[in-house]
Every structure is written in C-alpha cells, then in structure tokens.
N, C-alpha and C. Protein backbone atom coordinates (compact mmCIF):
# COMPACT_ATOMS: atom_id res chain seq x y z
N UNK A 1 -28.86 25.95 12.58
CA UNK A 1 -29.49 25.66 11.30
C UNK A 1 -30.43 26.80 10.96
N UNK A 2 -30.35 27.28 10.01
CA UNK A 2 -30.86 28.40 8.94
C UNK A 2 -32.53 28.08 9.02
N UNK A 3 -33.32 28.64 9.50
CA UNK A 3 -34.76 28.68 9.16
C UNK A 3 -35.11 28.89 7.74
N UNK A 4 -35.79 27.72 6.48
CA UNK A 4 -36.08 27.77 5.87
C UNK A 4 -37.54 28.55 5.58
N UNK A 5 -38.19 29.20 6.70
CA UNK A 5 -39.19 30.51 6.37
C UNK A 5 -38.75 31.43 6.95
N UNK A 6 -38.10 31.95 7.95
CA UNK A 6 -37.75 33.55 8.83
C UNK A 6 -36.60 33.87 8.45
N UNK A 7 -35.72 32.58 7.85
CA UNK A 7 -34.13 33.01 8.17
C UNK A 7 -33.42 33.23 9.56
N UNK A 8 -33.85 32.23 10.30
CA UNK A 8 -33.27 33.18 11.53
C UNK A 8 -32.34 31.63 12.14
N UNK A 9 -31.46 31.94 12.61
CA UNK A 9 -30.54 31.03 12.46
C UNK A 9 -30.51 29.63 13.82
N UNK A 10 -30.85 30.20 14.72
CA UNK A 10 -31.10 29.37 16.09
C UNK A 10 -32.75 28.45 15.98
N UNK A 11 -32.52 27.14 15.97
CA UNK A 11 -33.76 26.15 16.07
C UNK A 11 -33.31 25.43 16.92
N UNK A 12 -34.50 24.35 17.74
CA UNK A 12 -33.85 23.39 18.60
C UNK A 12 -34.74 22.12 17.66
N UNK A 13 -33.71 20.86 18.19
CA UNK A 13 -33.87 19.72 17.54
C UNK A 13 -35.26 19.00 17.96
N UNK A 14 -36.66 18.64 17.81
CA UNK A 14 -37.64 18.39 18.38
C UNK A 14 -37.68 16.60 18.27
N UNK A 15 -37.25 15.72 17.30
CA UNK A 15 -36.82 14.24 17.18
C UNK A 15 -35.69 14.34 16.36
N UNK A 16 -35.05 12.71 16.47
CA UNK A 16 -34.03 12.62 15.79
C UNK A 16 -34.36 11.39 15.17
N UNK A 17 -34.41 10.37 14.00
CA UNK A 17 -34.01 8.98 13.79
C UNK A 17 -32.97 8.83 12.74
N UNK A 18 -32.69 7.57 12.65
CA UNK A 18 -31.95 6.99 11.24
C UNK A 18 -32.86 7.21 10.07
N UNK A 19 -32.24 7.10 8.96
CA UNK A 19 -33.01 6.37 7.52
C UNK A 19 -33.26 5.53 7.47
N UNK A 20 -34.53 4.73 6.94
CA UNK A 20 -34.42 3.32 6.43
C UNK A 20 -32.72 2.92 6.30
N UNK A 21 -31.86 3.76 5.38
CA UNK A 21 -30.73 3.14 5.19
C UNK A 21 -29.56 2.84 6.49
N UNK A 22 -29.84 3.95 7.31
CA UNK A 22 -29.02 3.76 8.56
C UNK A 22 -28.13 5.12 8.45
N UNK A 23 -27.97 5.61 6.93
CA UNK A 23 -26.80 6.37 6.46
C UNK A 23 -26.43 7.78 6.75
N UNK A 24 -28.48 7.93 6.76
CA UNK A 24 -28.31 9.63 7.34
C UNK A 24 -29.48 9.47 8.44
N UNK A 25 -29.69 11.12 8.78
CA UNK A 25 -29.78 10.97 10.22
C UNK A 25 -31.04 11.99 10.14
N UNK A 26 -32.48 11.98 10.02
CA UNK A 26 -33.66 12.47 10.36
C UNK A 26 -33.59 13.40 11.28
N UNK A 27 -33.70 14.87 11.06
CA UNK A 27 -33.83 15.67 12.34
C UNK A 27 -35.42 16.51 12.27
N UNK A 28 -36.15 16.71 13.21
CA UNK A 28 -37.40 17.53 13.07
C UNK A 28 -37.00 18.73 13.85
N UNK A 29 -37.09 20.07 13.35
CA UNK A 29 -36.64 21.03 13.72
C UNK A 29 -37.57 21.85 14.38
N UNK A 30 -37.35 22.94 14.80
CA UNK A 30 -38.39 24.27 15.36
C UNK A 30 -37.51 25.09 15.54
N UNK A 31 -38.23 26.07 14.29
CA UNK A 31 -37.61 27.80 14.58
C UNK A 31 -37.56 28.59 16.02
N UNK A 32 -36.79 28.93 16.42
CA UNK A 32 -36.80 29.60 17.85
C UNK A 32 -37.60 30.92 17.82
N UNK A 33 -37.30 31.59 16.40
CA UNK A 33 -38.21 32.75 16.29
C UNK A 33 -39.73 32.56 16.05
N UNK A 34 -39.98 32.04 14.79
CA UNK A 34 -41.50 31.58 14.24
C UNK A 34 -41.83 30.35 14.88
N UNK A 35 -41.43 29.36 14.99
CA UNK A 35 -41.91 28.69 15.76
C UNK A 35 -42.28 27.35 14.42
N UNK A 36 -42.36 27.89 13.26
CA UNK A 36 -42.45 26.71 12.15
C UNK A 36 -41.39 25.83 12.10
N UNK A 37 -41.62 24.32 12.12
CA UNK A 37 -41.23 23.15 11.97
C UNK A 37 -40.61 22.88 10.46
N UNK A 38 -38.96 22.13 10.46
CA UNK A 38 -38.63 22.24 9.09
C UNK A 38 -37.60 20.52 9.56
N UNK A 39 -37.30 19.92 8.10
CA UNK A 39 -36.86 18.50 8.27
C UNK A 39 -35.50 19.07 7.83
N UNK A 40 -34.32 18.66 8.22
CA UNK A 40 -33.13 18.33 8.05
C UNK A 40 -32.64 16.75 8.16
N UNK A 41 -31.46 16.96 7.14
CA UNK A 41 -31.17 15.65 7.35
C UNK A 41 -29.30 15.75 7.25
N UNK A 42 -28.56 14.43 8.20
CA UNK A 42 -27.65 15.10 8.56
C UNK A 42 -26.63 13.52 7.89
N UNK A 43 -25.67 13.84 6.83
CA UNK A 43 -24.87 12.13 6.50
C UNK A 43 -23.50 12.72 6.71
N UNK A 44 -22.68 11.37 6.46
CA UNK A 44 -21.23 11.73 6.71
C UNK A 44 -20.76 12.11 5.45
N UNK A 45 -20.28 12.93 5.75
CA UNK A 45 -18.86 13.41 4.85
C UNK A 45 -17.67 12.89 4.52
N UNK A 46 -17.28 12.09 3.63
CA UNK A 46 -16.14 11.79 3.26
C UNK A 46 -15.33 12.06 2.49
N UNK A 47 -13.57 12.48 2.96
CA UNK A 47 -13.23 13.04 1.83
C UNK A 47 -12.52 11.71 0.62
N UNK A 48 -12.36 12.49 -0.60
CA UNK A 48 -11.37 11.55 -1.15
C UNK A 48 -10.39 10.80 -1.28
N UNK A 49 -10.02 9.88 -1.70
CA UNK A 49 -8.51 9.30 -1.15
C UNK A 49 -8.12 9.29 -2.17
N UNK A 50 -6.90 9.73 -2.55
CA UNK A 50 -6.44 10.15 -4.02
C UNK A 50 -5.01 9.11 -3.80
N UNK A 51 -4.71 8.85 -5.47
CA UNK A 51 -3.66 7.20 -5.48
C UNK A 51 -2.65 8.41 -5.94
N UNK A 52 -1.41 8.11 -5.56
CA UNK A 52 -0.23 9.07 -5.87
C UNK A 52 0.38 7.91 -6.85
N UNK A 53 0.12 7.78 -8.30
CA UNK A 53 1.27 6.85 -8.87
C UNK A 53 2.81 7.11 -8.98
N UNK A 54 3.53 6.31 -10.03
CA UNK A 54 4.92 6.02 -10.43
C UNK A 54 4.96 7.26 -10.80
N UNK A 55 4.07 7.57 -12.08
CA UNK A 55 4.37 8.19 -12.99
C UNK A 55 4.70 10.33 -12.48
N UNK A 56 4.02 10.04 -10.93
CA UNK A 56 3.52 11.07 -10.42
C UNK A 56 1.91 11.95 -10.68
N UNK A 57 1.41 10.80 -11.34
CA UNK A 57 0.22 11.33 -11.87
C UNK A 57 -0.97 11.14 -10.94
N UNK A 58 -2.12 11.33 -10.48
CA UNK A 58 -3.26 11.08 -9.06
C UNK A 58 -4.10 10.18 -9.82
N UNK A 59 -5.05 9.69 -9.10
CA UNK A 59 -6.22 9.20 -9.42
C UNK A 59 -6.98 8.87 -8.18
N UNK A 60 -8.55 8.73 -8.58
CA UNK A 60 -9.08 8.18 -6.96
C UNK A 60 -8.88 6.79 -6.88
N UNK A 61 -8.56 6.84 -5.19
CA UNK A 61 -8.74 5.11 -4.80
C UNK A 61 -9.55 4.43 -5.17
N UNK A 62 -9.27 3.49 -6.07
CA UNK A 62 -10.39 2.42 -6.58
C UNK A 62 -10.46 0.98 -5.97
N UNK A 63 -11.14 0.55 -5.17
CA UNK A 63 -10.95 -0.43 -4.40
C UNK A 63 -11.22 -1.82 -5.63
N UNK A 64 -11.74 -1.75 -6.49
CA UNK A 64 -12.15 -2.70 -7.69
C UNK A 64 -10.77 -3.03 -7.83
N UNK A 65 -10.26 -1.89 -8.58
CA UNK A 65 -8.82 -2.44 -8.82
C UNK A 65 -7.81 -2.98 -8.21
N UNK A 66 -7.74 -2.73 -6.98
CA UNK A 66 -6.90 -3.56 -5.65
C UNK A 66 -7.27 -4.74 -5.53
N UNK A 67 -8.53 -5.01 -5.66
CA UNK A 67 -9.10 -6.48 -5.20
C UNK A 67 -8.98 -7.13 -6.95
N UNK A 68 -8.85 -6.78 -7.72
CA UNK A 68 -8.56 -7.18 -9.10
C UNK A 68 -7.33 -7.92 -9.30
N UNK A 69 -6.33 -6.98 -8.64
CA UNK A 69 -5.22 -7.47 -8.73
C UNK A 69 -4.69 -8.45 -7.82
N UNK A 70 -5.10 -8.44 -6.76
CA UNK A 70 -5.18 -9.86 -5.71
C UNK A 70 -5.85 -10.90 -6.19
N UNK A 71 -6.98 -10.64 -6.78
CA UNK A 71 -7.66 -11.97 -7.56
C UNK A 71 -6.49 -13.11 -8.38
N UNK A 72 -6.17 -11.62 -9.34
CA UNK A 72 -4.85 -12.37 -10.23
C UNK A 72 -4.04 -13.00 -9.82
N UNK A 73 -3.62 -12.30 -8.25
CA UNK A 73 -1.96 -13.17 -7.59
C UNK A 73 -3.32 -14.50 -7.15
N UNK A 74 -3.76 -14.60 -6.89
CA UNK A 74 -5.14 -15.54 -6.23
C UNK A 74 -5.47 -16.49 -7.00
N UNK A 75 -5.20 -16.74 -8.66
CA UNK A 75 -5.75 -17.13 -9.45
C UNK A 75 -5.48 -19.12 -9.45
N UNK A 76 -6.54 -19.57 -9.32
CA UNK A 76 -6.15 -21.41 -9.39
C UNK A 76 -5.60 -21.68 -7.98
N UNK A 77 -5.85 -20.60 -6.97
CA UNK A 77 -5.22 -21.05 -5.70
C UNK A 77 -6.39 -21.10 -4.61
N UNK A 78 -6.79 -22.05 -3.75
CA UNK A 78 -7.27 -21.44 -2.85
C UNK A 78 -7.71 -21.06 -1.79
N UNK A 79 -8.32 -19.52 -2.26
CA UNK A 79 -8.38 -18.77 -1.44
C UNK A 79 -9.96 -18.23 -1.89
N UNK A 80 -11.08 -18.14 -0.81
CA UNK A 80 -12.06 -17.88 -1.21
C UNK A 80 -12.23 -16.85 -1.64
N UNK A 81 -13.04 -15.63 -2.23
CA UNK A 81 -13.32 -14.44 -2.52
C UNK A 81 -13.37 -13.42 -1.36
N UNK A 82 -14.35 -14.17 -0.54
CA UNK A 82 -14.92 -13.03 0.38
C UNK A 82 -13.52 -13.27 1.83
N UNK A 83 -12.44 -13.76 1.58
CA UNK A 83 -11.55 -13.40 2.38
C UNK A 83 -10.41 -12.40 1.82
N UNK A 84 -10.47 -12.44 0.74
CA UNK A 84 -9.67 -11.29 -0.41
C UNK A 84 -10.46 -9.73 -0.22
N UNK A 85 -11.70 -10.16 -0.37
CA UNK A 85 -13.17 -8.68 -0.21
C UNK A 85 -12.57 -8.04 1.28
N UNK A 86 -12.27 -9.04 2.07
CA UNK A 86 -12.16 -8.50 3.60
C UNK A 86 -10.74 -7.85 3.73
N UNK A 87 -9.71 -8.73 2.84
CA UNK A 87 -8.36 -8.60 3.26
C UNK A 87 -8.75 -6.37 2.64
N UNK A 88 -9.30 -6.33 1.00
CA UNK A 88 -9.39 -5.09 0.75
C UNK A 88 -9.76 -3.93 1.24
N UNK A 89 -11.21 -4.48 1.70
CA UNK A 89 -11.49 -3.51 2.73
C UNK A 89 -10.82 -3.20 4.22
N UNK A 90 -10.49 -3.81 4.50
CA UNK A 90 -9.17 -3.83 5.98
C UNK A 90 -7.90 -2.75 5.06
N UNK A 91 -7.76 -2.90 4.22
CA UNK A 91 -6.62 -2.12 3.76
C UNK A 91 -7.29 -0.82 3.99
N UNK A 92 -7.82 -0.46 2.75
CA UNK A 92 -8.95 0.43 2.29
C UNK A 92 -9.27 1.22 3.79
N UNK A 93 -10.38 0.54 4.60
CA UNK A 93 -9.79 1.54 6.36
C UNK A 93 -8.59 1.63 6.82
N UNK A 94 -7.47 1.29 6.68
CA UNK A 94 -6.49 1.48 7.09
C UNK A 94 -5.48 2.87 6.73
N UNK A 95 -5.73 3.05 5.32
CA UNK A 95 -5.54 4.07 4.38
C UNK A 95 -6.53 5.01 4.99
N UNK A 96 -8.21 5.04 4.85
CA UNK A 96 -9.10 6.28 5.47
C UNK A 96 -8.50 6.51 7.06
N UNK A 97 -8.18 5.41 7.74
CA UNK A 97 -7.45 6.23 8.99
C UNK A 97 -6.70 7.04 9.37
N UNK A 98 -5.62 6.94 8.18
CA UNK A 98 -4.58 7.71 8.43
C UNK A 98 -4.75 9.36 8.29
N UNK A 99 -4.47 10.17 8.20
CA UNK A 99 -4.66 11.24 8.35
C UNK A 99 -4.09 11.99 6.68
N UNK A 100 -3.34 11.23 5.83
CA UNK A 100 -2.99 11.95 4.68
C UNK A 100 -4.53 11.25 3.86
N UNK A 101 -4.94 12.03 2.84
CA UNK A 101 -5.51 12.12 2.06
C UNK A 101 -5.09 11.37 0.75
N UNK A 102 -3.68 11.79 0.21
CA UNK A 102 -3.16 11.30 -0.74
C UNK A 102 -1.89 10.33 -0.59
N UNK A 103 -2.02 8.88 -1.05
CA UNK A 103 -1.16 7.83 -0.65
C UNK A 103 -0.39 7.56 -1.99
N UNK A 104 0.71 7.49 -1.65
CA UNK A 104 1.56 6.85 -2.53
C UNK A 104 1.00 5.44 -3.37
N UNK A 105 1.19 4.82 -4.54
CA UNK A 105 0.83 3.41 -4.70
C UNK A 105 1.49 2.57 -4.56
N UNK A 106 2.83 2.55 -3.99
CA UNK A 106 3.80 1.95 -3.89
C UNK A 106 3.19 1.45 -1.76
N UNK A 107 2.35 2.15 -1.04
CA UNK A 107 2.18 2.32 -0.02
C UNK A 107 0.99 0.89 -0.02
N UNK A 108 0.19 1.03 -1.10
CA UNK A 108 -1.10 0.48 -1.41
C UNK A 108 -0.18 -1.17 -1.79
N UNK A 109 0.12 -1.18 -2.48
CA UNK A 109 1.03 -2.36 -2.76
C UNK A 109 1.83 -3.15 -1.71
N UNK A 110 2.31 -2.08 -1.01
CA UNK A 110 2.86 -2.67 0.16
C UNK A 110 1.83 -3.27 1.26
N UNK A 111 0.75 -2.58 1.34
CA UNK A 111 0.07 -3.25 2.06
C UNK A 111 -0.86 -4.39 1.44
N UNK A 112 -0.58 -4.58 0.47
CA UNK A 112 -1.93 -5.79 -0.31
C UNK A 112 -0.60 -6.87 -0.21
N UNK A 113 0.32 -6.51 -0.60
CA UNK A 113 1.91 -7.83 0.08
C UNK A 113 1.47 -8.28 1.31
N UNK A 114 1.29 -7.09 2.55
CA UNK A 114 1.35 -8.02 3.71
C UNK A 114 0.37 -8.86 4.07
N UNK A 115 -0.97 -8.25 3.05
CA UNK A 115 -2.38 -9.13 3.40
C UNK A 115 -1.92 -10.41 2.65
N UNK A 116 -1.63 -10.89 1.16
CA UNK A 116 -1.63 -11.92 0.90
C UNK A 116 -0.46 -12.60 1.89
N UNK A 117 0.74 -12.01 1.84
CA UNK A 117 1.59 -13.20 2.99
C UNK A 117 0.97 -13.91 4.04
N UNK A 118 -0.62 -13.45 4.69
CA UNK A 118 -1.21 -14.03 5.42
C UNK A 118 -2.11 -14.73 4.69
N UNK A 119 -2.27 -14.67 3.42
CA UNK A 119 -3.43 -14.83 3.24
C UNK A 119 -3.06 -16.81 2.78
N UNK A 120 -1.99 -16.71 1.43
CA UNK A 120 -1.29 -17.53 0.88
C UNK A 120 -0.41 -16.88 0.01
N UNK A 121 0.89 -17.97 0.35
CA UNK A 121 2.48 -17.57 -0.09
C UNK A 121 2.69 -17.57 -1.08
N UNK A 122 2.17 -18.40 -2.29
CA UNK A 122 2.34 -18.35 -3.31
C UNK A 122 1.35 -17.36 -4.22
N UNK A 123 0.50 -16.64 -3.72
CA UNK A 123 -0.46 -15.69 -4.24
C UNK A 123 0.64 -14.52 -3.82
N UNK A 124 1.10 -14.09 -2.25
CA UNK A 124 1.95 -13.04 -2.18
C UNK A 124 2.90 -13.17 -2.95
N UNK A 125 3.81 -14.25 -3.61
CA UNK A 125 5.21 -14.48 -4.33
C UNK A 125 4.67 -13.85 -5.90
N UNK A 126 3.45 -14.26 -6.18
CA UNK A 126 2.82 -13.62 -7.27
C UNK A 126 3.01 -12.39 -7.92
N UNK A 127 1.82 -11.76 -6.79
CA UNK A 127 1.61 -10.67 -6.63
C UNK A 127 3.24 -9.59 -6.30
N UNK A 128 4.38 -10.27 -5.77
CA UNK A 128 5.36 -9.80 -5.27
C UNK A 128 6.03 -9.24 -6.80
N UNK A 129 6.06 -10.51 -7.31
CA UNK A 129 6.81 -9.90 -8.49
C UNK A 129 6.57 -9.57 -9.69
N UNK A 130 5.08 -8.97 -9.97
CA UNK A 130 4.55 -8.30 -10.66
C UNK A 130 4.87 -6.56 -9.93
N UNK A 131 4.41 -6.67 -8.37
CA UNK A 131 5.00 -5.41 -7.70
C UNK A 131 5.82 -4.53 -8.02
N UNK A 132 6.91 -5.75 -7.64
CA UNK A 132 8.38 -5.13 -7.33
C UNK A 132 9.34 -5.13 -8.72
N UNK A 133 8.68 -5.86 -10.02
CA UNK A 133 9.39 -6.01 -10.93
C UNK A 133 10.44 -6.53 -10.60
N UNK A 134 10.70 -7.68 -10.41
CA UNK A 134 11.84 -8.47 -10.34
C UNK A 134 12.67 -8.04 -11.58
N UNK A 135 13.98 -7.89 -11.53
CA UNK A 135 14.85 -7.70 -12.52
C UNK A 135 15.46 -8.65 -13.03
N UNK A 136 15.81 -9.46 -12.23
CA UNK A 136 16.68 -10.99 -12.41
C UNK A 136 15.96 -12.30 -11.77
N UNK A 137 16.66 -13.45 -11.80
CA UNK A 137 16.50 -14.64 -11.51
C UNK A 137 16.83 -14.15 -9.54
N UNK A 138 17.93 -13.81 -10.00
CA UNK A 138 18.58 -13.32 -8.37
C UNK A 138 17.64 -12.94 -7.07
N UNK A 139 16.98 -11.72 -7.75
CA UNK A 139 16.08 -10.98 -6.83
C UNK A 139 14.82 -11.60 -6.25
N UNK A 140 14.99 -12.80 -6.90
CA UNK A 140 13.10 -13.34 -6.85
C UNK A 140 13.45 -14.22 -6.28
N UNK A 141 15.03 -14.66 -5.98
CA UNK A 141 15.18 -15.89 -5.11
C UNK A 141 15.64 -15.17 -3.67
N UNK A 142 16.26 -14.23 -3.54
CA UNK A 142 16.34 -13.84 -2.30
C UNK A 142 14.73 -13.13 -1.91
N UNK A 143 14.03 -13.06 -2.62
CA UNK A 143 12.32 -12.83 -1.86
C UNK A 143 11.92 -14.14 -1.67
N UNK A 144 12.13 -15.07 -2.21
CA UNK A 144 11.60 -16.24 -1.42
C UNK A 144 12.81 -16.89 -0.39
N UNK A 145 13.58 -16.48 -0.08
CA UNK A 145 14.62 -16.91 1.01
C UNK A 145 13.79 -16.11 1.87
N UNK A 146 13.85 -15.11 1.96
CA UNK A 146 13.29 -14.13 2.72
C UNK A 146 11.59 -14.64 3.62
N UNK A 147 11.34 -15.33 2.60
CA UNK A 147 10.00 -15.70 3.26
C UNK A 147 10.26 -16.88 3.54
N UNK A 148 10.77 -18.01 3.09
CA UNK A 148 10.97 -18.98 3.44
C UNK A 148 11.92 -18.76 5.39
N UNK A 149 12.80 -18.12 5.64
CA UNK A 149 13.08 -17.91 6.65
C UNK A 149 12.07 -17.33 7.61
N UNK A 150 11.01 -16.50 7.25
CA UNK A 150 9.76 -16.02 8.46
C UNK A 150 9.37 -17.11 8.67
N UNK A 151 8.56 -17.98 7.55
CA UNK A 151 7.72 -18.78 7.82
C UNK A 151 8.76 -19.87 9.00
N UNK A 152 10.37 -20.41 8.68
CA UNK A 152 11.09 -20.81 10.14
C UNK A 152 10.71 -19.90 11.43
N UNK A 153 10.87 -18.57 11.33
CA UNK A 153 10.69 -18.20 12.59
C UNK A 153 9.33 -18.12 13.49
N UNK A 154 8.56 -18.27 12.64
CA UNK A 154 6.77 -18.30 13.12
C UNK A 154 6.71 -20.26 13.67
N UNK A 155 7.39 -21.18 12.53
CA UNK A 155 7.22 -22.14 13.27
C UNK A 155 8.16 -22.66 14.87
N UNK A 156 9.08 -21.93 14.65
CA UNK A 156 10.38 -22.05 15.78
C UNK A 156 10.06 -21.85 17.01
C-alpha cells in the first residue's frame, strides 16, 4: 500500500477491524519509511452478472425481476414470500458461483422451474408455460405427464 505522505510503497498493518456494517475491513497502517500512520479500508469486489436474452441483447441480473415473476406463477397459491426471497437468492448464488459472468436467460428460467417444482406444482406448471411458451394443448399436457410421473417416482 502506497504511502499517502512519502509515497513509498511498503507499510505494515498495525490493527485490523470490521465496519459497523461488517462489509469492509478497517486497516491502521505505518509507513516503513516515515513512519506516519494512514487508514485504509479494504471491501469486496464484485463483478457483474450480465442476463444474455432471446433477443441476444445483455442486461444486468436483476434479482427483483426473478422474484417478480415467481410471485406471478405464486399468485392465490400458498406459498409464503420469504420462501420465494430464499428460493431467489439460492439461485442468484448459484449463478455468482459459477465461473461465467454472463448467463443465458433461458439458464435463469431453468433454474427458477426447478425451485418452484419444489416449491409448489401448480406455481411451477404456471410459471412453466409462460417459460416455455406452450404452443399447443399437446405440449402442456405432456409437461404435466411429465411431472405427474416424478411426483410417482418420489412417492414409489
């Protein structure tokens, strides 16, 4: 760290604490050359998570809008709020884990499907075919065959 009076680049760390907030990190310094005391402070860095749409167009991850749209498949059913808040944020780290930066939305979708299938079936069937755009009568009955057969194999 850069001496804010000598310029001279080597200091050693003399305390360390949190913030009130927890967020960043209090350092008390000492110049190795002058010997004057200077405050640093040290937070995390995060990068962006950018939404890859249909259209091919970006935007940033908006977690409002994910949990918006689960509300909707959610709507008159229930399911409390703050287990929807959790199912989002569980996504939301799941996405910062990975190592790409920029996610498909078709990726994001897929994973807010597998949270409501746990969450409730008829909120995922919802949410499914607003997704996937059902085309026909057809398609929306082999997605509920489809689930109707897990839910046999989970009880079996």
């Amino acid at each position: 760290m850069k001496c804010p009076y000598c310029g001279y680049v080597e200091s050693k760390v003399i305390d360390s604490r949190p913030t009130d907030e927890s967020e960043r990190i209090r350092r008390r310094r000492e110049c190795l050359k002058c010997g004057r005391r200077f405050t640093t402070y040290e937070v995390i860095e995060t990068a962006p998570l950018v939404v890859i749409k249909k259209d091919r167009s970006r935007e940033a991850f908006d977690s409002g809008k994910l949990l918006a749209g689960m509300l909707r498949a959610c709507e008159k059913r229930p399911v409390a709020l703050s287990v929807l808040e959790k199912a989002v944020e569980e996504i939301e780290l799941q996405l910062r884990n990975s190592l790409d930066r920029e996610v498909p939305s078709y990726r994001i979708g897929e994973l807010a499907m597998e949270k409501l299938r746990e969450i409730d079936e008829v909120a995922y069937v919802r949410f499914a075919s607003v997704y996937r755009q059902f085309k026909d009568i057809d398609s929306f009955m082999k997605e509920l065959q489809n689930l109707l057969e897990e839910r046999r194999k989970r009880t079996s």
